[in-house]
N, C-alpha and C. Protein backbone atom coordinates (compact mmCIF):
# COMPACT_ATOMS: atom_id res chain seq x y z
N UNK A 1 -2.75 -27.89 -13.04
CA UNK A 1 -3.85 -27.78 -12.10
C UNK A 1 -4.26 -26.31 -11.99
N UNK A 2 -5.38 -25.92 -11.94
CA UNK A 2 -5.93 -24.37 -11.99
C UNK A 2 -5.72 -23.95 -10.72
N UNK A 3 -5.43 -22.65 -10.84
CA UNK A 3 -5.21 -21.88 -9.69
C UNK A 3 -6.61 -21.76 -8.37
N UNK A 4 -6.91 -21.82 -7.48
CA UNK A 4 -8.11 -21.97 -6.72
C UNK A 4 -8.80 -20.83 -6.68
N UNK A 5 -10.00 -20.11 -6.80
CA UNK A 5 -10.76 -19.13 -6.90
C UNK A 5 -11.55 -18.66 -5.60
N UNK A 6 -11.30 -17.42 -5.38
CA UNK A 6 -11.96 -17.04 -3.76
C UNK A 6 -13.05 -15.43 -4.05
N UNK A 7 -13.86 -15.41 -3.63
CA UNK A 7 -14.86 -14.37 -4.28
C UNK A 7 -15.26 -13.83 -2.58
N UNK A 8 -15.15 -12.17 -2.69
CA UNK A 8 -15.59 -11.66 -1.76
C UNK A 8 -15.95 -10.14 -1.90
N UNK A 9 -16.48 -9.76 -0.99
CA UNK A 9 -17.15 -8.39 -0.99
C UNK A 9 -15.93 -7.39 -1.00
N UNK A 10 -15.29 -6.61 -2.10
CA UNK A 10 -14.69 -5.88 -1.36
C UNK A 10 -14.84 -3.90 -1.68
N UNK A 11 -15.08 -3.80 -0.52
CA UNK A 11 -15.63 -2.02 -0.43
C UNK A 11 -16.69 -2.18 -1.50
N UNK A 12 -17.75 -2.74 -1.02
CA UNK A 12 -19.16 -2.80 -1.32
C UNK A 12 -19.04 -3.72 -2.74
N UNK A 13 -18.82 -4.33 -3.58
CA UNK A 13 -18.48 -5.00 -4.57
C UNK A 13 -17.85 -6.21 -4.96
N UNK A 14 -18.70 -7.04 -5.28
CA UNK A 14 -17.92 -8.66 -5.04
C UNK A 14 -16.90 -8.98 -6.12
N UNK A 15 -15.69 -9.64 -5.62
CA UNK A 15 -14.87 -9.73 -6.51
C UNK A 15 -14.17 -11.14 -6.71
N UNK A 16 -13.83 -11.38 -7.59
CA UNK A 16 -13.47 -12.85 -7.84
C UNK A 16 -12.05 -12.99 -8.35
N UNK A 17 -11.13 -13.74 -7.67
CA UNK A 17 -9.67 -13.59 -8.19
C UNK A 17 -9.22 -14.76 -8.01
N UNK A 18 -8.44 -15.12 -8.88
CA UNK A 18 -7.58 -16.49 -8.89
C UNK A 18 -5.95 -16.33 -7.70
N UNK A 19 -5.93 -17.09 -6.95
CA UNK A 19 -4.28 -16.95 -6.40
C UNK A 19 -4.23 -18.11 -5.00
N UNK A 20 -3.14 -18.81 -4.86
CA UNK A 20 -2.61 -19.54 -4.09
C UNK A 20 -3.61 -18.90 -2.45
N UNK A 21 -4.32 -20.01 -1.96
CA UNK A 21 -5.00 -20.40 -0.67
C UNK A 21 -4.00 -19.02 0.18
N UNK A 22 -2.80 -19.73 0.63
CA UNK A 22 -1.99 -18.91 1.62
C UNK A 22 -1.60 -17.42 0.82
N UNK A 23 -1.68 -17.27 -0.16
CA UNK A 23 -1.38 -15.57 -0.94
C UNK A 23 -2.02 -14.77 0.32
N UNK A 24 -1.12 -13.68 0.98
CA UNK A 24 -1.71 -12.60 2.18
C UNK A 24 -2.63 -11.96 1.69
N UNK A 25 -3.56 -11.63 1.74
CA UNK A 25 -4.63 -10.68 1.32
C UNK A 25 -4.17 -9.62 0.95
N UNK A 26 -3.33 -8.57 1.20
CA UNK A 26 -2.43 -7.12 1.01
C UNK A 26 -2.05 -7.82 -0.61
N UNK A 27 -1.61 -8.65 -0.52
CA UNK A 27 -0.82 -8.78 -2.28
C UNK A 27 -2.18 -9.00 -3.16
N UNK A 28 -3.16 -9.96 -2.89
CA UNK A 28 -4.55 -9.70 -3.76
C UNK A 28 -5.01 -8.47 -3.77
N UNK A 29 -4.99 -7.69 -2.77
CA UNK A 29 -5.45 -6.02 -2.77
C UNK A 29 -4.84 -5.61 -3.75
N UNK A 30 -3.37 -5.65 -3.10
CA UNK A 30 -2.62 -4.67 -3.99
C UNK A 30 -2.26 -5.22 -5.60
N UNK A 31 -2.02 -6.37 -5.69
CA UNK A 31 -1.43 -6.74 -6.71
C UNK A 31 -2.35 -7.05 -7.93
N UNK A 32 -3.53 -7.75 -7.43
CA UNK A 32 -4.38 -8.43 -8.62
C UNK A 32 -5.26 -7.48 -8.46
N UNK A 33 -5.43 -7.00 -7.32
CA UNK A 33 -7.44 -6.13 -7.76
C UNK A 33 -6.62 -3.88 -7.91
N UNK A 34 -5.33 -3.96 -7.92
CA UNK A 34 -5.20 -2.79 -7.70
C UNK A 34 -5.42 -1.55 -6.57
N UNK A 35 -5.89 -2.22 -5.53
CA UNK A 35 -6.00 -1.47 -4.36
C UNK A 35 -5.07 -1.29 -3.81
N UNK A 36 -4.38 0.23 -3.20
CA UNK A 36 -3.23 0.58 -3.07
C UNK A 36 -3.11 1.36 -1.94
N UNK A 37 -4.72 1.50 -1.00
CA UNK A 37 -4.62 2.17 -0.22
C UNK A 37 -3.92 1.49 1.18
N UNK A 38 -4.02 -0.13 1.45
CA UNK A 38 -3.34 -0.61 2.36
C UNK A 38 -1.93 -0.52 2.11
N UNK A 39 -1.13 -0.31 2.79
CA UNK A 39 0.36 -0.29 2.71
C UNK A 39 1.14 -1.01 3.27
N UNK A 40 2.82 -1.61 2.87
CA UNK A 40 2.89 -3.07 2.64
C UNK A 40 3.99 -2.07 3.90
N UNK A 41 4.38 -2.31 4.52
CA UNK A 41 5.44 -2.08 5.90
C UNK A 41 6.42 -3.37 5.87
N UNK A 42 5.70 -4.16 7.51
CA UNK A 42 6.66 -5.03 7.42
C UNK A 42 6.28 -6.00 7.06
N UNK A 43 5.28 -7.08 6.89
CA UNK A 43 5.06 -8.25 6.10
C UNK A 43 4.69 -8.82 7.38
N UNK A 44 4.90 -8.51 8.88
CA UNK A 44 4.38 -9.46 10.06
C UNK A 44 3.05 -9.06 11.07
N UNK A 45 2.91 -8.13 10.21
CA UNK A 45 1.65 -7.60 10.81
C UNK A 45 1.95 -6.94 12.67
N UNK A 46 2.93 -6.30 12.57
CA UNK A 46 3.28 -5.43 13.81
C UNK A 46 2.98 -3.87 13.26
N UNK A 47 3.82 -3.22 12.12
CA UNK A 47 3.59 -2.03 11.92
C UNK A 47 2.39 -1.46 11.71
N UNK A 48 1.39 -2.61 11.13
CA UNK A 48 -0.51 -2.16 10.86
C UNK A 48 -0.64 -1.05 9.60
N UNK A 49 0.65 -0.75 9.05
CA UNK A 49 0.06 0.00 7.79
C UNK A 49 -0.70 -0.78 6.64
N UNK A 50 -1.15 -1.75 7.05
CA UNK A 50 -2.00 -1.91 5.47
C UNK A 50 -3.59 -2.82 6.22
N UNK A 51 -3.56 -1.86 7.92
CA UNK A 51 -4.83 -2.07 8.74
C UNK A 51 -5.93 -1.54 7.59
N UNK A 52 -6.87 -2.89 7.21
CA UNK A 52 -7.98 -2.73 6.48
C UNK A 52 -9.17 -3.44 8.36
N UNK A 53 -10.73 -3.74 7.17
CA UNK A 53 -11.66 -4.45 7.98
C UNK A 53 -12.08 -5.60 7.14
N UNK A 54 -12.46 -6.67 7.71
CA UNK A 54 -12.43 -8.03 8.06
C UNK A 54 -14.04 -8.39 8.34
N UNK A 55 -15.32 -8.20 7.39
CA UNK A 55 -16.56 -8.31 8.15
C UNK A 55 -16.38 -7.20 9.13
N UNK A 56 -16.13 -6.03 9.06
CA UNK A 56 -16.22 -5.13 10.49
C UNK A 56 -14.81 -5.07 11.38
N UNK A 57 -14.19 -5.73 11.22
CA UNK A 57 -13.21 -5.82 12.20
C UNK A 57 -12.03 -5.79 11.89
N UNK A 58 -10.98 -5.21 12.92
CA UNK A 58 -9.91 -4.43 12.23
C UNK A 58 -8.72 -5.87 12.06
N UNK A 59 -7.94 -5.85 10.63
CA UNK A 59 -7.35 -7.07 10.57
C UNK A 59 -5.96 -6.48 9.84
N UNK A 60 -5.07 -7.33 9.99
CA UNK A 60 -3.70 -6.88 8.98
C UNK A 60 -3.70 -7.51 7.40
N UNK A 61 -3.91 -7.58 6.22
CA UNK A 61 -3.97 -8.19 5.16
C UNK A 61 -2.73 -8.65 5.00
N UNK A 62 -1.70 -8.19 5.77
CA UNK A 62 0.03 -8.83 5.22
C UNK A 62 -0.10 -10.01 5.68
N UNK A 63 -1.27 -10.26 6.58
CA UNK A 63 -0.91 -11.97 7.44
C UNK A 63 -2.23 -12.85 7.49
N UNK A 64 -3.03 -12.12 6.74
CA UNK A 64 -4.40 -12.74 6.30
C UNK A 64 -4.55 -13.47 5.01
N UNK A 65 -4.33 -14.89 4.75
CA UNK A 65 -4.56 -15.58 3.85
C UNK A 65 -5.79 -15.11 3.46
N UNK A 66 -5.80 -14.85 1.64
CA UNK A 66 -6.78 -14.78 0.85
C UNK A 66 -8.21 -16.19 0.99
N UNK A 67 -7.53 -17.32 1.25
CA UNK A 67 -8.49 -17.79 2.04
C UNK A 67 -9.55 -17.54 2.52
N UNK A 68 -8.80 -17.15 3.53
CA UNK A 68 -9.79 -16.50 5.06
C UNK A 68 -10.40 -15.60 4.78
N UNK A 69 -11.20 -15.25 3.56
CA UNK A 69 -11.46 -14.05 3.54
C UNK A 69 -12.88 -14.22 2.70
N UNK A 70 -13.03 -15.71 2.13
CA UNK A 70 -14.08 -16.07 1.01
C UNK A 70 -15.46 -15.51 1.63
N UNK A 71 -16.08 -15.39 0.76
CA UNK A 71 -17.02 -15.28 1.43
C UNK A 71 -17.95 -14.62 2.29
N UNK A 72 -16.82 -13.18 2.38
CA UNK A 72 -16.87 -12.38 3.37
C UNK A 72 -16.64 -11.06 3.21
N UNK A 73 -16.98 -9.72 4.04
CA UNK A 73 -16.66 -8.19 3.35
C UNK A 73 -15.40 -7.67 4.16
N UNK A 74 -14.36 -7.56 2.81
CA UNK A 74 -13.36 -6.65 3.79
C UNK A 74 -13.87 -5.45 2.77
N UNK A 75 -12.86 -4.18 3.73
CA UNK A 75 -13.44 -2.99 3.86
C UNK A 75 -11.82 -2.81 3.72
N UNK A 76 -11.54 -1.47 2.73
CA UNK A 76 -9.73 -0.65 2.78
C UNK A 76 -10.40 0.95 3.08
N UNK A 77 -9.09 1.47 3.00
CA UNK A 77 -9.48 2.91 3.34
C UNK A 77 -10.70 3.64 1.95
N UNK A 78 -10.07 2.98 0.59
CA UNK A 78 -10.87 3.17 -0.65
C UNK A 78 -12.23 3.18 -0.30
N UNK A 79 -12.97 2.21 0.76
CA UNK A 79 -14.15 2.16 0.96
C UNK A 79 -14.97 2.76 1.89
N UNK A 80 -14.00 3.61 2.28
CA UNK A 80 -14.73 4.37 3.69
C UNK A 80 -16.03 5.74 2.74
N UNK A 81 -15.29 6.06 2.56
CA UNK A 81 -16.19 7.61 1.57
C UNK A 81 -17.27 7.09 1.36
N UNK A 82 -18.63 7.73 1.11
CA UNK A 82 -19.37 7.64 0.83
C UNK A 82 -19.87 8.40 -0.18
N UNK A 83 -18.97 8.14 -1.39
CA UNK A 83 -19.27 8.76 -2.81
C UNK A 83 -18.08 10.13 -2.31
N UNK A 84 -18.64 11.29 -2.62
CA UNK A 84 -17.80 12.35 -2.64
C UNK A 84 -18.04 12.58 -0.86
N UNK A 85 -18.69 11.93 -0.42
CA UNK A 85 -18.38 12.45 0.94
C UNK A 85 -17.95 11.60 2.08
N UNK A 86 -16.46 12.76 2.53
CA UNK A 86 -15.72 11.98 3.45
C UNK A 86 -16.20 10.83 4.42
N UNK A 87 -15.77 9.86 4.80
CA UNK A 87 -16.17 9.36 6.16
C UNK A 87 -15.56 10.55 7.78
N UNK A 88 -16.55 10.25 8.62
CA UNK A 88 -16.09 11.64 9.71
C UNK A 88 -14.43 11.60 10.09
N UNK A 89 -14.37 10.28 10.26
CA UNK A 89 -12.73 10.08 10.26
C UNK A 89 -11.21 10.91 9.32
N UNK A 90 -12.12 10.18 8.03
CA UNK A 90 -11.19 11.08 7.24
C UNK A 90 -11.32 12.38 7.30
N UNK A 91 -12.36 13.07 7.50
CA UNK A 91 -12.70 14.50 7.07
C UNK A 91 -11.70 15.32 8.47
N UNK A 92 -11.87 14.73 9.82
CA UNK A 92 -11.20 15.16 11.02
C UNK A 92 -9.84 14.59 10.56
N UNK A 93 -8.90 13.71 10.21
CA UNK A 93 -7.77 13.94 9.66
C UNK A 93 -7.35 14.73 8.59
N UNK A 94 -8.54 15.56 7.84
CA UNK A 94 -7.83 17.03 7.03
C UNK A 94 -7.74 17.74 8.16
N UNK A 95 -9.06 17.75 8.94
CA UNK A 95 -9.40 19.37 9.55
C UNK A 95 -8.08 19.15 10.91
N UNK A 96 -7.32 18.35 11.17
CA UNK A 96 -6.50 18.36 12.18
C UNK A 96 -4.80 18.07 11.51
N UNK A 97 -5.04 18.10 10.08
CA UNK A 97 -3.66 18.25 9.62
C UNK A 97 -2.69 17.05 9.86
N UNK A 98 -3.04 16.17 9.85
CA UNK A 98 -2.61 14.78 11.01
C UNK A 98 -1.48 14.55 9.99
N UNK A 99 -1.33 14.03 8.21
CA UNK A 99 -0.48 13.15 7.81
C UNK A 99 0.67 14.10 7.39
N UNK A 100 2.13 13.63 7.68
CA UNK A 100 3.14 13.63 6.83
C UNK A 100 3.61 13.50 5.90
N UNK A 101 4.36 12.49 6.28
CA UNK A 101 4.30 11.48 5.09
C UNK A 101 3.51 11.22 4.31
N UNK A 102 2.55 10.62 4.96
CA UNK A 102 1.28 10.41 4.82
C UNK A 102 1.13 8.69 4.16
N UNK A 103 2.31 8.05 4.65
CA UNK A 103 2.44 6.46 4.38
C UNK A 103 2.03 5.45 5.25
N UNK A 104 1.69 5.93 6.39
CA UNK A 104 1.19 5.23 7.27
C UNK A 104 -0.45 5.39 7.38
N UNK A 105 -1.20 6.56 6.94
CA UNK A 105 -2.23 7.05 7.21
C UNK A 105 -3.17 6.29 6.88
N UNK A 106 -3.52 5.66 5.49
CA UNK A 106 -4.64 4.84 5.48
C UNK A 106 -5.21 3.98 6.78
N UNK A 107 -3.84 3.22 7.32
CA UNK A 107 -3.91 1.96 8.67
C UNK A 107 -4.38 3.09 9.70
N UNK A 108 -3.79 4.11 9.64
CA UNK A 108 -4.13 4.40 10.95
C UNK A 108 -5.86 5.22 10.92
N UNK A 109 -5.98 5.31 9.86
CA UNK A 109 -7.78 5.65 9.65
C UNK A 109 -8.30 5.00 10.23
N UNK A 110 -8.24 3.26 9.22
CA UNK A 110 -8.67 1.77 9.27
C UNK A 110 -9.04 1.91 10.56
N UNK A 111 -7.89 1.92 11.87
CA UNK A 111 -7.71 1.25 12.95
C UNK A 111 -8.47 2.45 13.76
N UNK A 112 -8.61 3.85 13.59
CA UNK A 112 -9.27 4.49 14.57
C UNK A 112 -11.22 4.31 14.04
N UNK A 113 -11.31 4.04 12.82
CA UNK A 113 -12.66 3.52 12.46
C UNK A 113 -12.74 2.35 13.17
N UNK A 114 -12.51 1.42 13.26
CA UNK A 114 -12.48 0.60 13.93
C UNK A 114 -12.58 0.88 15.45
N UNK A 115 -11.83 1.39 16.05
CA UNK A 115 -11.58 2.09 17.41
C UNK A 115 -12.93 2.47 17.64
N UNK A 116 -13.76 3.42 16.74
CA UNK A 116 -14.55 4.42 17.27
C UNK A 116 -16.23 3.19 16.75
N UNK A 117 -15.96 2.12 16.51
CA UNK A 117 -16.96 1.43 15.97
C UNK A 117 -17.09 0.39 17.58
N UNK A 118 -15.86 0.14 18.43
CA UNK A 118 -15.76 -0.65 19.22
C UNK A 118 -16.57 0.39 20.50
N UNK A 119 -15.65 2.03 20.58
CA UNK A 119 -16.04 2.83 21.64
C UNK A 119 -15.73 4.45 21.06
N UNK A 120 -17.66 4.34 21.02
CA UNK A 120 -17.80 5.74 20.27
C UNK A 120 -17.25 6.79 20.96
N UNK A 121 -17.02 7.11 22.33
CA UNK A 121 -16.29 8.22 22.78
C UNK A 121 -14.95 7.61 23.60
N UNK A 122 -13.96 7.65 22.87
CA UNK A 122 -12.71 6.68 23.56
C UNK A 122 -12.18 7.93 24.46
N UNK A 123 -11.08 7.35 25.73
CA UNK A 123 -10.56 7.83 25.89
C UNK A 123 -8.93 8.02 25.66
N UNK A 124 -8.25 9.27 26.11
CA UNK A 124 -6.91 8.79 25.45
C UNK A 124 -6.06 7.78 25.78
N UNK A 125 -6.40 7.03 26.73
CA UNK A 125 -6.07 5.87 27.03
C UNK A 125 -6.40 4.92 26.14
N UNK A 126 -7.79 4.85 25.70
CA UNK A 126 -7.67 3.78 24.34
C UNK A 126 -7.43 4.49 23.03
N UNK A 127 -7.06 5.48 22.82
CA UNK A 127 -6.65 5.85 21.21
C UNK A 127 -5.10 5.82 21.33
N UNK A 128 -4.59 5.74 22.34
CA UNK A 128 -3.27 5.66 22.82
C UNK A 128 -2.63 3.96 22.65
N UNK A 129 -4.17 3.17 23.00
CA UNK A 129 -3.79 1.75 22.47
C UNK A 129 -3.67 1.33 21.00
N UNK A 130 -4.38 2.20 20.32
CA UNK A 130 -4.03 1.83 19.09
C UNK A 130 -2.46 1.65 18.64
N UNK A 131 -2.02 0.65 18.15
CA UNK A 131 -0.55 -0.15 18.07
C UNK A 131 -0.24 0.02 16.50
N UNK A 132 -0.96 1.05 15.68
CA UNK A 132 -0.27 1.54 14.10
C UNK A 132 1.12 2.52 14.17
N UNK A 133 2.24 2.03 13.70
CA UNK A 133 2.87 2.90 13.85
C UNK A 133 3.21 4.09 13.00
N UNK A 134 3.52 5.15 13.35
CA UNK A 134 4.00 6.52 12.55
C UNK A 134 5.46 6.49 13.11
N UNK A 135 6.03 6.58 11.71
CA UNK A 135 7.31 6.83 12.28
C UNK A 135 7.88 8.61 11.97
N UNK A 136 6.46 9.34 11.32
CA UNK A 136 6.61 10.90 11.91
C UNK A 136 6.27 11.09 13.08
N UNK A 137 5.64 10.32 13.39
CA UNK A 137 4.93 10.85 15.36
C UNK A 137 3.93 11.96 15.55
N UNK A 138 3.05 11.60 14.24
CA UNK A 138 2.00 12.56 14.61
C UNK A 138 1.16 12.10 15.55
N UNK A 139 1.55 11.58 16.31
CA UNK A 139 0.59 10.60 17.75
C UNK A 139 -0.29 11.53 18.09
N UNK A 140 -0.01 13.08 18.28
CA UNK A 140 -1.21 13.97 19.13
C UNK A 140 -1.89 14.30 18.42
N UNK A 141 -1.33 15.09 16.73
CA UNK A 141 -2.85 15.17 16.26
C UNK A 141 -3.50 13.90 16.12
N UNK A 142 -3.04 12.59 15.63
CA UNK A 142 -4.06 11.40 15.91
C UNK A 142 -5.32 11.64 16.55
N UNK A 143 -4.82 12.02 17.58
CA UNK A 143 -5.93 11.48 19.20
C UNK A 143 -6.79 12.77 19.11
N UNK A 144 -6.39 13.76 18.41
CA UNK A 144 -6.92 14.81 18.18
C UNK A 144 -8.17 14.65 17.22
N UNK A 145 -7.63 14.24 16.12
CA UNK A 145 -8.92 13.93 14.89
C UNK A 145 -9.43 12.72 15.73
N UNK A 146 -9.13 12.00 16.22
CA UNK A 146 -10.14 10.53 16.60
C UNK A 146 -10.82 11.35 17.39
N UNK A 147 -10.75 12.28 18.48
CA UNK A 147 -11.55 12.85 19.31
C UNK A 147 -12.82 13.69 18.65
N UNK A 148 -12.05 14.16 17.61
CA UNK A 148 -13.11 15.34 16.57
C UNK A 148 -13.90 14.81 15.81
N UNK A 149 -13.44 13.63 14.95
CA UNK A 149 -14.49 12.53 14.59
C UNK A 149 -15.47 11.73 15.66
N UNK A 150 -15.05 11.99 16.72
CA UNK A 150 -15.68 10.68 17.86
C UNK A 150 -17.27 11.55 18.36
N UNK A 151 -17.30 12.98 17.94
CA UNK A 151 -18.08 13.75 17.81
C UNK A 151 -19.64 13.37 17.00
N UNK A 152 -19.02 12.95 15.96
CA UNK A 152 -19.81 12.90 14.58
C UNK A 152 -19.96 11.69 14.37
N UNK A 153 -19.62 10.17 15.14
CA UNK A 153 -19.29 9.29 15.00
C UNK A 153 -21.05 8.81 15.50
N UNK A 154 -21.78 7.83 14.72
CA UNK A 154 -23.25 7.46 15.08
C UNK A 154 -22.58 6.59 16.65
N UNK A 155 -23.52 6.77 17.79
CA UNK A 155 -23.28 6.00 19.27
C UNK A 155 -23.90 4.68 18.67
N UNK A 156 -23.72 3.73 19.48
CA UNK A 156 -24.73 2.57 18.95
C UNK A 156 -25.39 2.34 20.73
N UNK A 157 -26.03 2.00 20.64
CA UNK A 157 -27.19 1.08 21.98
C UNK A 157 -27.77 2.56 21.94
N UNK A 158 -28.21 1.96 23.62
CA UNK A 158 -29.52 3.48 24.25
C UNK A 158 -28.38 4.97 24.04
């Protein structure tokens, strides 16, 4: 019996891959299409390192059936840039020195793009909600670049 086929937008480009309905989305990223910027943590979608977008919205791929996804645009950190130029996010995580490791960083981009798409000027009370973990604890510059990006970040309404 042939494997089932699911076709979707991903970081601007439609793509078509063969793999099992329930396959997590993170292993089609990573495994069949080569995308390497989500990162595989714990597999239950608590740690948020391999936080991509979902149609716009911030999702875990370790717990997102390839399924759920037909049809539709996810977005990884690979897709933020706009050619050679940074997204404001990334560019305020050079200018604030934020990664370590730097193994957690893609998710925690993902999730403050996301953040700053929900509430263009957050406070540290909600960049503080963000639930990606670092287990260097760069928590302050975080809130630092989300603040410096939240600058440069387009407002949406009046």
């Amino acid at each position: 019996m042939p494997m089932p086929s699911y076709s979707f937008v991903l970081n601007g480009e439609r793509v078509t891959v063969e793999a099992p309905a329930d396959m997590p989305l993170l292993w089609v990223l990573r495994d069949l299409l080569n995308v390497t910027g989500p990162k595989y943590g714990c597999g239950v979608g608590v740690c948020r390192a391999c936080t991509s977008h979902l149609d716009g919205g911030e999702i875990q791929p370790c717990v997102v059936p390839v399924a759920d996804c037909a049809d539709r645009e996810v977005t990884t950190i690979e897709g933020l840039a706009d050619g050679n130029r940074l997204h404001p996010v990334q560019q305020a995580w050079l200018d604030c020195d934020v990664a370590q490791c730097g193994f957690c960083q893609p998710g925690q981009i993902m999730a403050a793009v996301a953040l700053l798409k929900r509430t263009p000027r957050p406070s540290d009370a909600d960049i503080d909600a963000i639930e990606n973990v670092c287990r260097c604890g760069t928590y302050f510059r975080i809130r630092e670049a989300i603040k410096k990006a939240s600058v440069k970040f387009p407002r949406s309404g009046p």
